[in-house]
Protein backbone atom coordinates (compact mmCIF):
# COMPACT_ATOMS: atom_id res chain seq x y z
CA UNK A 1 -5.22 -4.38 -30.71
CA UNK A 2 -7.60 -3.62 -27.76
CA UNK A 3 -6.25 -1.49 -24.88
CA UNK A 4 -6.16 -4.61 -22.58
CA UNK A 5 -3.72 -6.66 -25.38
CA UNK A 6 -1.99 -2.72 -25.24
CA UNK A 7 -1.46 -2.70 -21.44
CA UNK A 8 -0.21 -6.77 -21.88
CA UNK A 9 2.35 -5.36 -24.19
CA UNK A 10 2.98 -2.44 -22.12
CA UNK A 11 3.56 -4.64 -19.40
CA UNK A 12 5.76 -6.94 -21.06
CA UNK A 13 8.54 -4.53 -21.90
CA UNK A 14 8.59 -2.46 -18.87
CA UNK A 15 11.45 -1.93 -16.46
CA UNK A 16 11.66 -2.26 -12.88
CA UNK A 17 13.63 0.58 -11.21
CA UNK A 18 15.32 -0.60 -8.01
CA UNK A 19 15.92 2.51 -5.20
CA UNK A 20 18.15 2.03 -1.97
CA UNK A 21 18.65 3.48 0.88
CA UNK A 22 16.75 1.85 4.14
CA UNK A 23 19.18 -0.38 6.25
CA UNK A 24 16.42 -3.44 7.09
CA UNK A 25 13.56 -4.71 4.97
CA UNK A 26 10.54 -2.75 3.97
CA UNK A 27 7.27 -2.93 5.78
CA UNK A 28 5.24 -0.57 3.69
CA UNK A 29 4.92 1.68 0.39
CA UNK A 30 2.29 4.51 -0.34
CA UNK A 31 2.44 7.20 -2.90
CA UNK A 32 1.04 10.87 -2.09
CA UNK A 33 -2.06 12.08 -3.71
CA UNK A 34 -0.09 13.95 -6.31
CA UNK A 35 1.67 11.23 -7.38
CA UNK A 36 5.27 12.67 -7.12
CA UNK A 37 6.15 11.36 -3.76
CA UNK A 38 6.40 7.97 -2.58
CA UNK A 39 6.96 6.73 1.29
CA UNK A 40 8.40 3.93 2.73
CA UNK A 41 8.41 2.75 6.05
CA UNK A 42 11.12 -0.14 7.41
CA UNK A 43 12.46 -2.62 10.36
CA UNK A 44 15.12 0.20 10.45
CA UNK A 45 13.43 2.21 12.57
CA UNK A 46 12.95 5.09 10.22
CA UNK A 47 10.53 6.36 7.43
CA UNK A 48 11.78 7.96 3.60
CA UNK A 49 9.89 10.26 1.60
CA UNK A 50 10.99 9.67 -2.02
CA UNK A 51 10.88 12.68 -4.97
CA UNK A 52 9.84 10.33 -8.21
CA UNK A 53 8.28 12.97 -10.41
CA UNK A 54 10.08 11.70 -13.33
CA UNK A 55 12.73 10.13 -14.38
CA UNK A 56 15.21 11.41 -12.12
CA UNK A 57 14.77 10.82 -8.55
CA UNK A 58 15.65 13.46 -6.33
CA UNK A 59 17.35 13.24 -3.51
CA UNK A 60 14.83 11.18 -0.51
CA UNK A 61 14.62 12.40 2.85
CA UNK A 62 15.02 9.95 5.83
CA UNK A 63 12.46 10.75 8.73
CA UNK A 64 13.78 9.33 12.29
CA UNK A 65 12.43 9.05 15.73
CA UNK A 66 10.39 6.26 16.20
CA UNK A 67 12.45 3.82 18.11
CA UNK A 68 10.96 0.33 16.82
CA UNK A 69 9.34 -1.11 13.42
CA UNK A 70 7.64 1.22 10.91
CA UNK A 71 4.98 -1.37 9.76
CA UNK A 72 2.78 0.67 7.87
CA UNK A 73 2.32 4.10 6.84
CA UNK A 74 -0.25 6.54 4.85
CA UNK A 75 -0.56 9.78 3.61
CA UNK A 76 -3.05 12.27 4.30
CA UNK A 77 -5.84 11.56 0.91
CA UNK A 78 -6.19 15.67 0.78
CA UNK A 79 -2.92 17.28 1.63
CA UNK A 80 0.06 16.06 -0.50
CA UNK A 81 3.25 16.74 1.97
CA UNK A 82 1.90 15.35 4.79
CA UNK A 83 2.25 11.80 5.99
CA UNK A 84 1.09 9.60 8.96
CA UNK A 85 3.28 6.50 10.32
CA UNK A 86 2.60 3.56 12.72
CA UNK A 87 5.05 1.75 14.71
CA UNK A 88 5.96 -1.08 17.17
CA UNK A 89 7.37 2.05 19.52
CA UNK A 90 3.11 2.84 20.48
CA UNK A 91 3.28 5.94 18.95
CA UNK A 92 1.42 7.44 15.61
CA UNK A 93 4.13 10.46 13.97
CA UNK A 94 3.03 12.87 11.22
CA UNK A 95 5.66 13.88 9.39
CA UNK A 96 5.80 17.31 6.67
CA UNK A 97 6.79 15.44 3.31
CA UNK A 98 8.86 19.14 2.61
CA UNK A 99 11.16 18.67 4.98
CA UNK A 100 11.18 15.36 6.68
CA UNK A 101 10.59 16.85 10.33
CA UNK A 102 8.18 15.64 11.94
CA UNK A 103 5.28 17.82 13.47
CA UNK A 104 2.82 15.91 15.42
CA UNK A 105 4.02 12.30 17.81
CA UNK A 106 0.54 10.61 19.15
CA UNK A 107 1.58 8.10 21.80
CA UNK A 108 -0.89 4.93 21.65
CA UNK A 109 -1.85 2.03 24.12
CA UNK A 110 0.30 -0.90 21.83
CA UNK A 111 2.10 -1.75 19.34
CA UNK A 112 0.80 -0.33 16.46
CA UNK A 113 0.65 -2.34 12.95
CA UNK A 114 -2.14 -0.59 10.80
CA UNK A 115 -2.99 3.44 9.63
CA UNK A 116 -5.46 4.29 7.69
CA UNK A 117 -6.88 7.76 6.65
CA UNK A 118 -10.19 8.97 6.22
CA UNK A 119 -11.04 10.26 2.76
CA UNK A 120 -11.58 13.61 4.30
CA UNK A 121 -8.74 14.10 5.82
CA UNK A 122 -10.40 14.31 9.52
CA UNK A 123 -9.44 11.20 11.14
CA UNK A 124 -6.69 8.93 11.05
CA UNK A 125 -7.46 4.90 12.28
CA UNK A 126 -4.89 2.71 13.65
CA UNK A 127 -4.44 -0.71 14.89
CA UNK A 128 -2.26 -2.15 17.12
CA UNK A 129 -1.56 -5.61 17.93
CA UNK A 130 -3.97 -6.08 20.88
CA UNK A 131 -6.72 -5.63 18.75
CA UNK A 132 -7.03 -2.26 19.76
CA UNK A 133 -8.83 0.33 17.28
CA UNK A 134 -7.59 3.77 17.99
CA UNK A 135 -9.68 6.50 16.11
CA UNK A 136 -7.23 10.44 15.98
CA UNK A 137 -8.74 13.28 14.56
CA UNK A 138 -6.04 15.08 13.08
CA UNK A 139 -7.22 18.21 13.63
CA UNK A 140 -6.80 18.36 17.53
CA UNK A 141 -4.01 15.59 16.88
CA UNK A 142 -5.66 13.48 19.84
CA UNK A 143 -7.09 10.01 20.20
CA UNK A 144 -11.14 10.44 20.63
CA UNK A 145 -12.19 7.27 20.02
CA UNK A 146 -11.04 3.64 21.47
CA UNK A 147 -12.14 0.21 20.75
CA UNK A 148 -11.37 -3.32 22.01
CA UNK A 149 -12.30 -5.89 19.23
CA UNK A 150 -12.94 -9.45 20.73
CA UNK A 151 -11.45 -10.86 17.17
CA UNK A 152 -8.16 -10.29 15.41
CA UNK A 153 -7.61 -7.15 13.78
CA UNK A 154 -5.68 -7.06 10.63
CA UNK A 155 -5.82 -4.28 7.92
CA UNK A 156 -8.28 -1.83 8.52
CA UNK A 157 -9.89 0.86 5.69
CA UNK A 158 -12.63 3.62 5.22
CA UNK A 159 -14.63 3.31 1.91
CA UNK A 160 -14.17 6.61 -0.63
CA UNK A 161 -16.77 8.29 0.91
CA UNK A 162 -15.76 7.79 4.76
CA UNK A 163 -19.00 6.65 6.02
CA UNK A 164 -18.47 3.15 5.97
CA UNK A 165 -15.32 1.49 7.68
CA UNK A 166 -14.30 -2.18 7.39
CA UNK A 167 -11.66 -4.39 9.04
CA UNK A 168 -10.38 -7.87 8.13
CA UNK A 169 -10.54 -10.17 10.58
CA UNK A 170 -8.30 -13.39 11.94
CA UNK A 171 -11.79 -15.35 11.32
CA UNK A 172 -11.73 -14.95 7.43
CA UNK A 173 -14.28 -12.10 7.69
CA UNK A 174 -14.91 -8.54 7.03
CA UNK A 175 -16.42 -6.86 9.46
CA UNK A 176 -18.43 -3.45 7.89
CA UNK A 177 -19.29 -0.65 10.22
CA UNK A 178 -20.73 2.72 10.15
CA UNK A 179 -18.78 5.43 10.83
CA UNK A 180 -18.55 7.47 12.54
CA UNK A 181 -20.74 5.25 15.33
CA UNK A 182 -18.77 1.66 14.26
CA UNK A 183 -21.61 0.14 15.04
CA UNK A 184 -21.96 -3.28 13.20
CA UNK A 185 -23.75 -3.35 9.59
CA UNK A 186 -22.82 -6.37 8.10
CA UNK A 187 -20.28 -9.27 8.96
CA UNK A 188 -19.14 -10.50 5.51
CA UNK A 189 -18.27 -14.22 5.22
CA UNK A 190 -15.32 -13.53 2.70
CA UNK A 191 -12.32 -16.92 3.17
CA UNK A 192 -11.80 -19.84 4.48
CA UNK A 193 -8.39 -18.84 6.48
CA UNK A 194 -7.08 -15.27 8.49
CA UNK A 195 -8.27 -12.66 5.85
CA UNK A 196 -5.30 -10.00 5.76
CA UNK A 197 -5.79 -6.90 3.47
CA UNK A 198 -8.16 -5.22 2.06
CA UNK A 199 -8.56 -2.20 -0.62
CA UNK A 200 -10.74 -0.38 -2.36
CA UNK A 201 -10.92 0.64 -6.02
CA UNK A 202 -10.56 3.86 -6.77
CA UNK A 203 -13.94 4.14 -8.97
CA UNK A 204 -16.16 3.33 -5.77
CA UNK A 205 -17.32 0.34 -7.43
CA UNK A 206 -15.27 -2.67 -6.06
CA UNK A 207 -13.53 -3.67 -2.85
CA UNK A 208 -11.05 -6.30 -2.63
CA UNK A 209 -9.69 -8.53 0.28
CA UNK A 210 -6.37 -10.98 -0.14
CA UNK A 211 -6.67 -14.20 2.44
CA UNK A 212 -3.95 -16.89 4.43
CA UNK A 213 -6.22 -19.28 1.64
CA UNK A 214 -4.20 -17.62 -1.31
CA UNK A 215 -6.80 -16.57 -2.80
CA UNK A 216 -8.34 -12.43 -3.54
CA UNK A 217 -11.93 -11.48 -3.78
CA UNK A 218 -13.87 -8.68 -5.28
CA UNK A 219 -16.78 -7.50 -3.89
CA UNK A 220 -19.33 -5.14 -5.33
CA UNK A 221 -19.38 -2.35 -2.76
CA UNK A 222 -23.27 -1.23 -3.28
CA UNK A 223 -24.58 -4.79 -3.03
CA UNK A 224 -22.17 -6.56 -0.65
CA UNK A 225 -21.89 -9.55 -2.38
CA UNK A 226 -18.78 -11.38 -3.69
CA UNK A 227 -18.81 -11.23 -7.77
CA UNK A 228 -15.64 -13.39 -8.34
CA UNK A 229 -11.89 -14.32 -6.81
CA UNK A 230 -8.50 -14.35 -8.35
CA UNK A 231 -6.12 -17.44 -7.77
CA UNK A 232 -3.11 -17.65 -9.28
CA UNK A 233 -0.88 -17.28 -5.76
CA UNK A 234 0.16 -20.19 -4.42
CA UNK A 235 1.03 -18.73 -0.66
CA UNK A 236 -1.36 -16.15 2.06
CA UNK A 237 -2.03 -13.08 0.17
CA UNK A 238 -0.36 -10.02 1.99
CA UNK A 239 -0.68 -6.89 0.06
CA UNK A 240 -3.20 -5.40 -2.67
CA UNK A 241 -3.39 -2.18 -4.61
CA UNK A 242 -5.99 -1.30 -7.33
CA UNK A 243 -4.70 0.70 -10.52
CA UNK A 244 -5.29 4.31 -10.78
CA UNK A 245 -8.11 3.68 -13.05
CA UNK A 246 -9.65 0.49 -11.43
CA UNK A 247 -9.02 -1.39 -14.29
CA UNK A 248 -6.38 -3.61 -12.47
CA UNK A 249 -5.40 -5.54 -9.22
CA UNK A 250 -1.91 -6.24 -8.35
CA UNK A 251 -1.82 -8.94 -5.29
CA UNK A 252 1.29 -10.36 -3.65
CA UNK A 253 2.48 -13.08 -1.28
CA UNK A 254 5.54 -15.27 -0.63
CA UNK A 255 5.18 -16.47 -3.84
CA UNK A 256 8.23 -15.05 -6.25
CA UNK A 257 5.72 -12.94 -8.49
CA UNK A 258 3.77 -10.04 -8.22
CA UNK A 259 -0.11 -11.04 -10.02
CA UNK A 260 -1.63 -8.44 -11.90
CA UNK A 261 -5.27 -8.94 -13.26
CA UNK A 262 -7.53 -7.64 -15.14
CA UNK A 263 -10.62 -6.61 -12.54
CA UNK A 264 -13.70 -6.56 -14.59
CA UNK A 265 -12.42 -10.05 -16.17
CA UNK A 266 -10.59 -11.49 -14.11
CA UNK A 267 -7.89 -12.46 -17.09
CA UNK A 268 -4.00 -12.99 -16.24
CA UNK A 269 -2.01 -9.41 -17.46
CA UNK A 270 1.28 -9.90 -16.08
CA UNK A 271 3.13 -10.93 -13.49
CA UNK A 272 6.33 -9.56 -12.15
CA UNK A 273 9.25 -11.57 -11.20
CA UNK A 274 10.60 -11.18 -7.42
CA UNK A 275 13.41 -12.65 -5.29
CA UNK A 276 11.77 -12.62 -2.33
CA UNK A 277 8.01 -12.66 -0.39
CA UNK A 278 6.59 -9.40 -0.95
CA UNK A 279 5.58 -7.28 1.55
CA UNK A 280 3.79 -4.19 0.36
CA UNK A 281 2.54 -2.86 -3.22
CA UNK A 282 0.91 0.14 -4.73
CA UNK A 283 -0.30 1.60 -7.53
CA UNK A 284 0.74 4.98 -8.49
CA UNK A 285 -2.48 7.65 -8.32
CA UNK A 286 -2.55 8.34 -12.02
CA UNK A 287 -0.14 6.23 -13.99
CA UNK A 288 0.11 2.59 -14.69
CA UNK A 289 3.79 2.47 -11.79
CA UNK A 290 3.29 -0.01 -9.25
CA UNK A 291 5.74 0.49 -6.13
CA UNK A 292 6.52 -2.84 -3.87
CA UNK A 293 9.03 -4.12 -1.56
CA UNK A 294 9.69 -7.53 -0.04
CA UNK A 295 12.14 -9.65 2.08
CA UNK A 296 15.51 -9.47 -0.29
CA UNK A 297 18.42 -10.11 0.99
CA UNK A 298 22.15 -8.99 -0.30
CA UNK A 299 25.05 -11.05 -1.28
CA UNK A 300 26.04 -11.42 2.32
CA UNK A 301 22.55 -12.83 3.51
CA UNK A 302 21.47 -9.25 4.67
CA UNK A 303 18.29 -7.19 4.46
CA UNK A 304 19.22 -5.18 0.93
CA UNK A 305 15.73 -2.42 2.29
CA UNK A 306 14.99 -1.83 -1.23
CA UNK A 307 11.92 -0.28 -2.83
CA UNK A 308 11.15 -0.95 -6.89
CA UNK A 309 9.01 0.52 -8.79
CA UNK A 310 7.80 -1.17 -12.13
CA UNK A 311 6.16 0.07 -15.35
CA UNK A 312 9.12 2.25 -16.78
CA UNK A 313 9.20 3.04 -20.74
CA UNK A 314 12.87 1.28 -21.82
CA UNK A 315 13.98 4.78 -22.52
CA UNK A 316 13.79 5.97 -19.14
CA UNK A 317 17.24 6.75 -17.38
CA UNK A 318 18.37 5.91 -13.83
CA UNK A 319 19.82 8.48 -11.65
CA UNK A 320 21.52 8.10 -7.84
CA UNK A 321 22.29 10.52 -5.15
CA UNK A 322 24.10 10.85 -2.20
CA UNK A 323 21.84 9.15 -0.34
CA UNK A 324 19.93 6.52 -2.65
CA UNK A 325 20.77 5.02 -5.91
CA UNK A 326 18.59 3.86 -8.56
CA UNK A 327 18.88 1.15 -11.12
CA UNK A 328 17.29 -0.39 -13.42
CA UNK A 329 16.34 -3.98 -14.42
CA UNK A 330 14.79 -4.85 -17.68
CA UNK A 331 11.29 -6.60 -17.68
CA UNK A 332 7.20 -1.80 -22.48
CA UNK A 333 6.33 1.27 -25.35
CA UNK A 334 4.35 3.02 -24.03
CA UNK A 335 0.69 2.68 -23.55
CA UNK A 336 -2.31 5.10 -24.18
CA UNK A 337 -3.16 5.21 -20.52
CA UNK A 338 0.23 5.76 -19.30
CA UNK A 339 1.80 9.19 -18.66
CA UNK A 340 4.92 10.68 -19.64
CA UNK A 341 7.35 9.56 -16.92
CA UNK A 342 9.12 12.31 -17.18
CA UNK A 343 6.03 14.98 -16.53
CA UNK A 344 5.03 15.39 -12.93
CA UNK A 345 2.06 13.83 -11.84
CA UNK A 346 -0.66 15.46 -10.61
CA UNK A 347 -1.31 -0.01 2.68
CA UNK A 348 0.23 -4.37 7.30
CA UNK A 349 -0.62 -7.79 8.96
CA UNK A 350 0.39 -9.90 11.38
């Protein structure tokens, strides 16, 4: 058996752990760059910093203050406690993933619906929904840099080395820029419909955008040029995350299933089954867990504000605390590439 069939079975057997504890649906998921904290951002008004180092979950911590919509949220790629949110409420918070306070508030000029950091650690971008581009450098913790686009602004990203920075567009296209100038480099021609995410592998080799035409491309990030597309979502693809070893996509939409596919083939691995449209997924930095959340609702018609996180050996136990419970739902022994769950472990639109 090759490692792909491996990962298939891996896949196959797996559990889905379900965690609670926002009061409104979930907007956003991102794991730290150690791997043993995962945020998530909500409708509720407030952001949670979860302890998932292994099997037992310690206890979260809820951040408040913004007074609207967490839409999306990101951690600092260099420093592992601390964590950068965007909200409806025009202001940017940085929060200290140790204690939940937060340390920095950046007011904006709108409503803000993207972050993004820079792989350095220098700049923070966010978009708001005027189509503003807002550039902080999170050093001085102050805005040096605005921009009016002329075109929709949906998800917005750096490349891995920072000197590149791209942003999907309401026109289907990908606008690339140099940074830290954005001046125009290339205007890439990538879908047919409103092109809404867009992520990039973790090898440097591949870039990949999900579209309102259902369908995901790859693009080889040296040449520019599209080198295939994935299609096996039926409804506008919202959220994308690249495995920790860029071996695998995982896309998401309204459609009830989370697609995960092999990148350098292209071949169906698995798909996970959801109640809901999905709103945000990621891939954990160095094992084969995948975090997402979506638009459940309760027994009583109600936003349940649930995060899951899939990939669990069988044998791994559930744990709650005062604050958050976790459960678990069957859906894999182990694979080679997969760590120990229970060792500690060293992406918004319109």
């Amino acid at each position: 058996m090759n490692r792909l069939e491996e990962t298939k079975a891996f896949f196959n057997s797996s559990q889905t752990k379900e965690y609670h504890g926002h009061r409104k649906k979930v907007h956003s998921v991102a794991w730290n760059c150690r791997g043993d904290k995962l945020a998530s951002g909500s409708v509720d008004q407030t952001a949670r910093i979860w302890g998932i180092g292994g099997p037992v979950v310690s206890k979260d911590l809820e951040l408040k203050g913004h007074t609207n919509s967490v839409d999306q949220l990101c951690w600092d790629p260099t420093h592992p406690e601390r964590l950068g949110t965007a909200s409806a409420d025009k202001t940017v918070r940085i929060w200290d993933g140790r204690t939940g306070e937060c340390s920095q508030v950046i007011p904006t000029s709108g409503e803000n619906i993207n972050i993004s950091w820079s792989p350095d650690g220098h700049h923070l971008a966010v978009g708001n929904k005027e189509d503003v581009l807002s550039i902080i450098d999170t050093r001085m913790y102050k805005i040096i840099k605005t921009t009016k686009f002329l075109f929709e602004v949906n998800e917005i990203s750096w490349n891995n080395t920072g000197d590149l920075f791209f942003i999907t567009t309401g026109l289907g296209q990908i606008e690339v820029m140099s940074y830290p100038s954005l001046e125009k480099v290339k205007t890439l021609h990538a879908h047919t419909a409103n092109c809404y995410c867009i992520e990039f592998d973790p090898a440097g080799k591949y870039f990949a955008a999900g579209s309102a035409d259902a369908l995901v491309s790859l693009w080889d990030l040296k040449e520019m040029v599209c080198v295939r597309t994935f299609g096996r979502l039926d409804w506008p693809v919202r959220t994308l995350s690249f495995s920790y070893d860029s071996q695998f996509i995982a896309s998401a939409s309204e459609d009830l299933v989370i697609d995960i596919s092999h990148v350098e083939t292209g071949e169906a691995v698995h798909q996970i089954s959801c109640r809901a449209a999905m709103n945000t997924v990621a891939w954990h930095p160095s094992q084969l867990l995948l975090a997402f959340a979506g638009d459940e609702k309760d027994k009583h018609g109600k936003d349940e504000g649930s995060i899951k996180i899939f990939g669990f050996p069988p044998s791994a136990s559930s744990s709650s605390s005062s604050s958050s419970s976790a459960s678990s739902s069957s859906s894999t022994s182990a694979s080679p590439s997969l760590r120990s769950s229970s060792s500690s472990s060293s992406s918004s639109h319109r």
